[in-house]
Protein backbone atom coordinates (compact mmCIF):
# COMPACT_ATOMS: atom_id res chain seq x y z
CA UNK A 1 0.00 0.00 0.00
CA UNK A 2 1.88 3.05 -1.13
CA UNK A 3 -0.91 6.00 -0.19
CA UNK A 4 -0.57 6.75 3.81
CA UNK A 5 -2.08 9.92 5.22
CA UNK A 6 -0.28 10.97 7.83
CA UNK A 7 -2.41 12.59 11.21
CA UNK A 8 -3.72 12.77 14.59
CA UNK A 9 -6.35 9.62 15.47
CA UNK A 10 -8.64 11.83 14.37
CA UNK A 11 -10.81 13.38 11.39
CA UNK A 12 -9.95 16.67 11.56
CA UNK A 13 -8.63 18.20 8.54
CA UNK A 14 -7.39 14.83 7.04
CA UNK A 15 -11.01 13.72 6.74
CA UNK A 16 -11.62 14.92 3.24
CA UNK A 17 -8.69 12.95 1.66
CA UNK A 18 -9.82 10.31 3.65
CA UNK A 19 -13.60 10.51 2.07
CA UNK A 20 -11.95 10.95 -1.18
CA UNK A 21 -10.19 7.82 -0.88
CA UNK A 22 -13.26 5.98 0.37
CA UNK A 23 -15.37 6.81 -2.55
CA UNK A 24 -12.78 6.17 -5.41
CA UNK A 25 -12.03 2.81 -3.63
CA UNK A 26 -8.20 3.30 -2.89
CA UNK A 27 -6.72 1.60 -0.75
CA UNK A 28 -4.63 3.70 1.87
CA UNK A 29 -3.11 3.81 5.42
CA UNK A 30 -3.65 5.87 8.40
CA UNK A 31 -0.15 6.87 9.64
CA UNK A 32 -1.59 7.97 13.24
CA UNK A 33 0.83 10.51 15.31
CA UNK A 34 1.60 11.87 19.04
CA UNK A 35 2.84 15.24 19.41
CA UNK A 36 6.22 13.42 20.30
CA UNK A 37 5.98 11.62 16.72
CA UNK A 38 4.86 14.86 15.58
CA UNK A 39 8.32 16.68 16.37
CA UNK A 40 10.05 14.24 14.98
CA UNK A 41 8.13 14.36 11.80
CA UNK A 42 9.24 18.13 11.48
CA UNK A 43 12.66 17.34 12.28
CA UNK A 44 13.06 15.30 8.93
CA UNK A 45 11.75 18.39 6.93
CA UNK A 46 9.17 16.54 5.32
CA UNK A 47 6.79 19.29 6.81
CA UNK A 48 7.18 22.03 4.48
CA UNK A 49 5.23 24.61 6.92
CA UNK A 50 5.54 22.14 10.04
CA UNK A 51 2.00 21.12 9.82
CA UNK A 52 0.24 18.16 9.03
CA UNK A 53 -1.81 16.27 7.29
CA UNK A 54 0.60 15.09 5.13
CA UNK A 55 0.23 12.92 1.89
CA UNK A 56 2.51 10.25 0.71
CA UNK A 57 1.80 8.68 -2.43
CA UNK A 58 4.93 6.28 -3.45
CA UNK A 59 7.59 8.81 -3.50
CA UNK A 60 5.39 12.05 -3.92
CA UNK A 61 4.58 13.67 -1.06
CA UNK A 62 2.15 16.97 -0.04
CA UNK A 63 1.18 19.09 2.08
CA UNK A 64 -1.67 21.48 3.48
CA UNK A 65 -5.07 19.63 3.74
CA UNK A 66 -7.00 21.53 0.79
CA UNK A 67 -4.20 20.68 -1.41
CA UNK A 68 -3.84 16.86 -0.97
CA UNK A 69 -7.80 16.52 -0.85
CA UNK A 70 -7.54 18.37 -4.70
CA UNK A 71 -4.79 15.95 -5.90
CA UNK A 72 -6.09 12.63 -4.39
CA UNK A 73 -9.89 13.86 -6.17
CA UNK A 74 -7.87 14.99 -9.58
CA UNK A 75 -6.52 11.60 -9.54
CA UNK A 76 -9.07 9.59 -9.04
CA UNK A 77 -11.69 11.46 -11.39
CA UNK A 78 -13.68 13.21 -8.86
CA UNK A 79 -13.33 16.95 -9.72
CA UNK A 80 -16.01 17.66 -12.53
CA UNK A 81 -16.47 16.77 -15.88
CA UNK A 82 -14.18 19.53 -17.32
CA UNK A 83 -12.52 22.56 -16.49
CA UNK A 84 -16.07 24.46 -15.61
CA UNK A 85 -16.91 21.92 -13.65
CA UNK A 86 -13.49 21.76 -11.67
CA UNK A 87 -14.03 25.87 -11.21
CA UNK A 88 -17.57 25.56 -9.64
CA UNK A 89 -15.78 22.82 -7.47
CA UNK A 90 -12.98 25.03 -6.38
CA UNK A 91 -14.99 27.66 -5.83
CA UNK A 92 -16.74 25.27 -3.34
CA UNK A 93 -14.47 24.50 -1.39
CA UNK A 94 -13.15 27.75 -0.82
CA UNK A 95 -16.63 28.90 0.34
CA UNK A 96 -16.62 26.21 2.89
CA UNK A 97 -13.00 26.55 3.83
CA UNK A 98 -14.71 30.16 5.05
CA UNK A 99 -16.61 28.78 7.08
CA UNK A 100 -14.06 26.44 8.62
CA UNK A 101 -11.60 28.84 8.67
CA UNK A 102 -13.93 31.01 11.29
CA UNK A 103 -14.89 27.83 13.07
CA UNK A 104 -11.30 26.35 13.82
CA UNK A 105 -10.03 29.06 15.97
CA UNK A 106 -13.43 28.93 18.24
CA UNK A 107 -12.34 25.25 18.91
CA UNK A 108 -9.07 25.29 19.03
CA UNK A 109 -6.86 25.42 21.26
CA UNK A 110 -9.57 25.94 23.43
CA UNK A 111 -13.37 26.03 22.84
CA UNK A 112 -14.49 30.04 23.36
CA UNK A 113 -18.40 28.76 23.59
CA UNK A 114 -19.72 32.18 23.70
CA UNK A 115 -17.86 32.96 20.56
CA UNK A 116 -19.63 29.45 18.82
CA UNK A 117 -22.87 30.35 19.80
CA UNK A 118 -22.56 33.69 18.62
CA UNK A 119 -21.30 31.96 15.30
CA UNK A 120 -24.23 29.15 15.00
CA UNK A 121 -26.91 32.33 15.39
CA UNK A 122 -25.71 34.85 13.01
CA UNK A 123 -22.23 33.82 11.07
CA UNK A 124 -23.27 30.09 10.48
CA UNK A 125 -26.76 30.77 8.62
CA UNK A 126 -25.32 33.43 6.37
CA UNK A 127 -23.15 30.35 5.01
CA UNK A 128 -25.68 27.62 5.03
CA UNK A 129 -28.12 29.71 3.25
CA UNK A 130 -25.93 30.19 0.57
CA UNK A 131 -25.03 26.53 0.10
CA UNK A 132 -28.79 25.93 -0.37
CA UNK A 133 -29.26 28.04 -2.71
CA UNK A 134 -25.66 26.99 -4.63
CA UNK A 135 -26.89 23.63 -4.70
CA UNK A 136 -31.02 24.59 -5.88
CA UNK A 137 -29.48 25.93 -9.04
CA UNK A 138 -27.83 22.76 -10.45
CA UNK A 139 -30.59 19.83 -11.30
CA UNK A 140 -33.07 21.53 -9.07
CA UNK A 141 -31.01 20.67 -5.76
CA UNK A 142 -31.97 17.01 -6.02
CA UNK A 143 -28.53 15.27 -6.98
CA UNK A 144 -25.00 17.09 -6.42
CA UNK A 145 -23.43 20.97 -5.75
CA UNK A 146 -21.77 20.11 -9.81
CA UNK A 147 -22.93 18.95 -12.27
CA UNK A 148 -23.75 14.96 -12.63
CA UNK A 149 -21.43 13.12 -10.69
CA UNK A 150 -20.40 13.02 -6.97
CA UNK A 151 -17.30 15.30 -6.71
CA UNK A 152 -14.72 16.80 -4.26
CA UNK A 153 -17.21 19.89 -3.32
CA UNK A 154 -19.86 17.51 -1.91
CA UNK A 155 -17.04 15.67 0.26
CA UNK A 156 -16.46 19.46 1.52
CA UNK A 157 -19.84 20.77 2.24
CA UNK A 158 -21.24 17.20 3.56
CA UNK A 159 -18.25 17.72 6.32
CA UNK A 160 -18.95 21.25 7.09
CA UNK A 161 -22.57 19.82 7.86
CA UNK A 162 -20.87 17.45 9.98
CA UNK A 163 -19.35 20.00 11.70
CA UNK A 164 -22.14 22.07 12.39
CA UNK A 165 -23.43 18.64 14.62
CA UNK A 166 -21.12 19.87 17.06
CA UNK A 167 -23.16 23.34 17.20
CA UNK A 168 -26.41 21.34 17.21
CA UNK A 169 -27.03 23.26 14.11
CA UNK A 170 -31.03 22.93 13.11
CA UNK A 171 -30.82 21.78 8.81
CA UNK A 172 -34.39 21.62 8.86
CA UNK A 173 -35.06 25.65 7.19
CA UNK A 174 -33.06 24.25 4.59
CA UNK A 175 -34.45 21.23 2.85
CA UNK A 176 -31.92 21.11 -0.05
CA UNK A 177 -29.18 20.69 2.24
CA UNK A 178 -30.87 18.30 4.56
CA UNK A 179 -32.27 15.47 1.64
CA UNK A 180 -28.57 16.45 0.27
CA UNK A 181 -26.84 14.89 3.11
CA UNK A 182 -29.09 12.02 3.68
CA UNK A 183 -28.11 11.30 0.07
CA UNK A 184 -24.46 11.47 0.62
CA UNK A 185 -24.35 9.35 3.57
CA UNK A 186 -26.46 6.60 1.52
CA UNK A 187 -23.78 6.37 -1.37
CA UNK A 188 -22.66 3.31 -1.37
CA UNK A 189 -18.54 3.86 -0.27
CA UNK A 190 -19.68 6.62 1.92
CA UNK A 191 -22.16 4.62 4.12
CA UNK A 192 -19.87 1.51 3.97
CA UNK A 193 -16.88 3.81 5.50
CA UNK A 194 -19.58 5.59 7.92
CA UNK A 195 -20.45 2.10 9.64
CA UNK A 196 -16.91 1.04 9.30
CA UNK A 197 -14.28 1.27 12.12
CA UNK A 198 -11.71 2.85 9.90
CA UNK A 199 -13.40 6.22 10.51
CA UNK A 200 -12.27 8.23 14.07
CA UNK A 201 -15.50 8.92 16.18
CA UNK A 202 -16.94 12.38 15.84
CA UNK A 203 -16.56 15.34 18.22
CA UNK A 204 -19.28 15.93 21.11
CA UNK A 205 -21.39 18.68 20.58
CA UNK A 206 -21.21 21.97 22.63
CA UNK A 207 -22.98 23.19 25.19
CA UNK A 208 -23.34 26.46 24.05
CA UNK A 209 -25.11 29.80 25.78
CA UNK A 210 -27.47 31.94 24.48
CA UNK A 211 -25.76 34.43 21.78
CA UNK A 212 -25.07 37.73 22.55
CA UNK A 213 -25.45 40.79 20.40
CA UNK A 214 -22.36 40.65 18.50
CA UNK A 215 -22.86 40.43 14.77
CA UNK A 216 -20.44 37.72 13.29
């Protein structure tokens, strides 16, 4: 087996190669690390910015979790039909690397709750409600966010609804989105890895306050 993703136990930001992976049918190992193994990772500069996940693919390696999820779905045809398609796709991802991007620092390195409520009632809408309507314009919102086939941007927004489990976040004002996911997680590679035990259990949900007043 020549494909190892290199991470924390953990889904995290490896989770969208790993989904990739699934649903072309690769095979591939989970190269799980400490913090220990972590510094000695980044002593063999094989880290380029010290970070992980990190791809190895026989003697090609890559970093930066956006980047390896874009190769691994290049290679195994799962970025659109042609170069439209792979635009709409990028364009995608990069909305719901937004989100993420304003979600990650709330958790990490330490949960600011008032800061994720304040997120799930104002921020986190604004975003959803564009996905819905994103997705309502291609086939009527009843297959995938491009064009015919399953592709890298559904991997991306199906695990930024994931993430918005942790916020207890309500899909049912968006009905698109909601009989979207329920598709997803019947395909038949997704639901196999789902009820599998190569995938690392989900994080608990919040208990989070009421919002305040601060726009986000």
């Amino acid at each position: 087996m020549s494909v190892q993703i290199v991470y924390f136990p953990a889904r995290g930001r490896a989770e969208i190669s790993r989904l990739v992976l699934e649903i072309a049918g690769a095979e591939y190992e989970n190269v799980n690390l400490d913090y220990e193994k972590l510094g000695a990772l980044k002593q063999t500069g094989e880290l380029a910015y010290g970070q992980v996940p990190l791809l190895r693919d026989g003697d090609f390696s890559l970093v930066q979790s956006i980047a390896i999820a874009r190769y691994l779905a290049r290679k195994h045809d799962l970025y659109g039909a042609d170069i439209k398609e792979g635009a709409q796709i990028d364009s995608i991802i990069d909305g719901a690397n937004d989100v993420t991007n304003k979600l990650i620092p709330l958790i990490f390195p330490k949960p600011d709750l008032q800061g994720l409520a304040d997120l799930k009632a104002t921020g986190f809408p604004k975003f959803i409600a564009n996905f819905e309507n994103i997705l309502s314009k291609n086939n009527n919102g009843d297959g995938w966010f491009v064009g015919n086939a399953i592709s890298l941007a559904d991997i991306a927004i199906f695990l930024l609804l994931e993430g918005a489990d942790s916020l207890s976040f309500d899909l049912q004002p968006y009905p698109k989105l909601a009989a979207f996911r329920s598709r997803f997680e019947s395909h038949e590679k997704v639901a196999a890895y789902i009820s599998s035990d190569r995938r690392y259990p989900a994080r608990q949900a919040f208990e989070l306050p009421e919002p305040s007043n601060n726009d986000n």
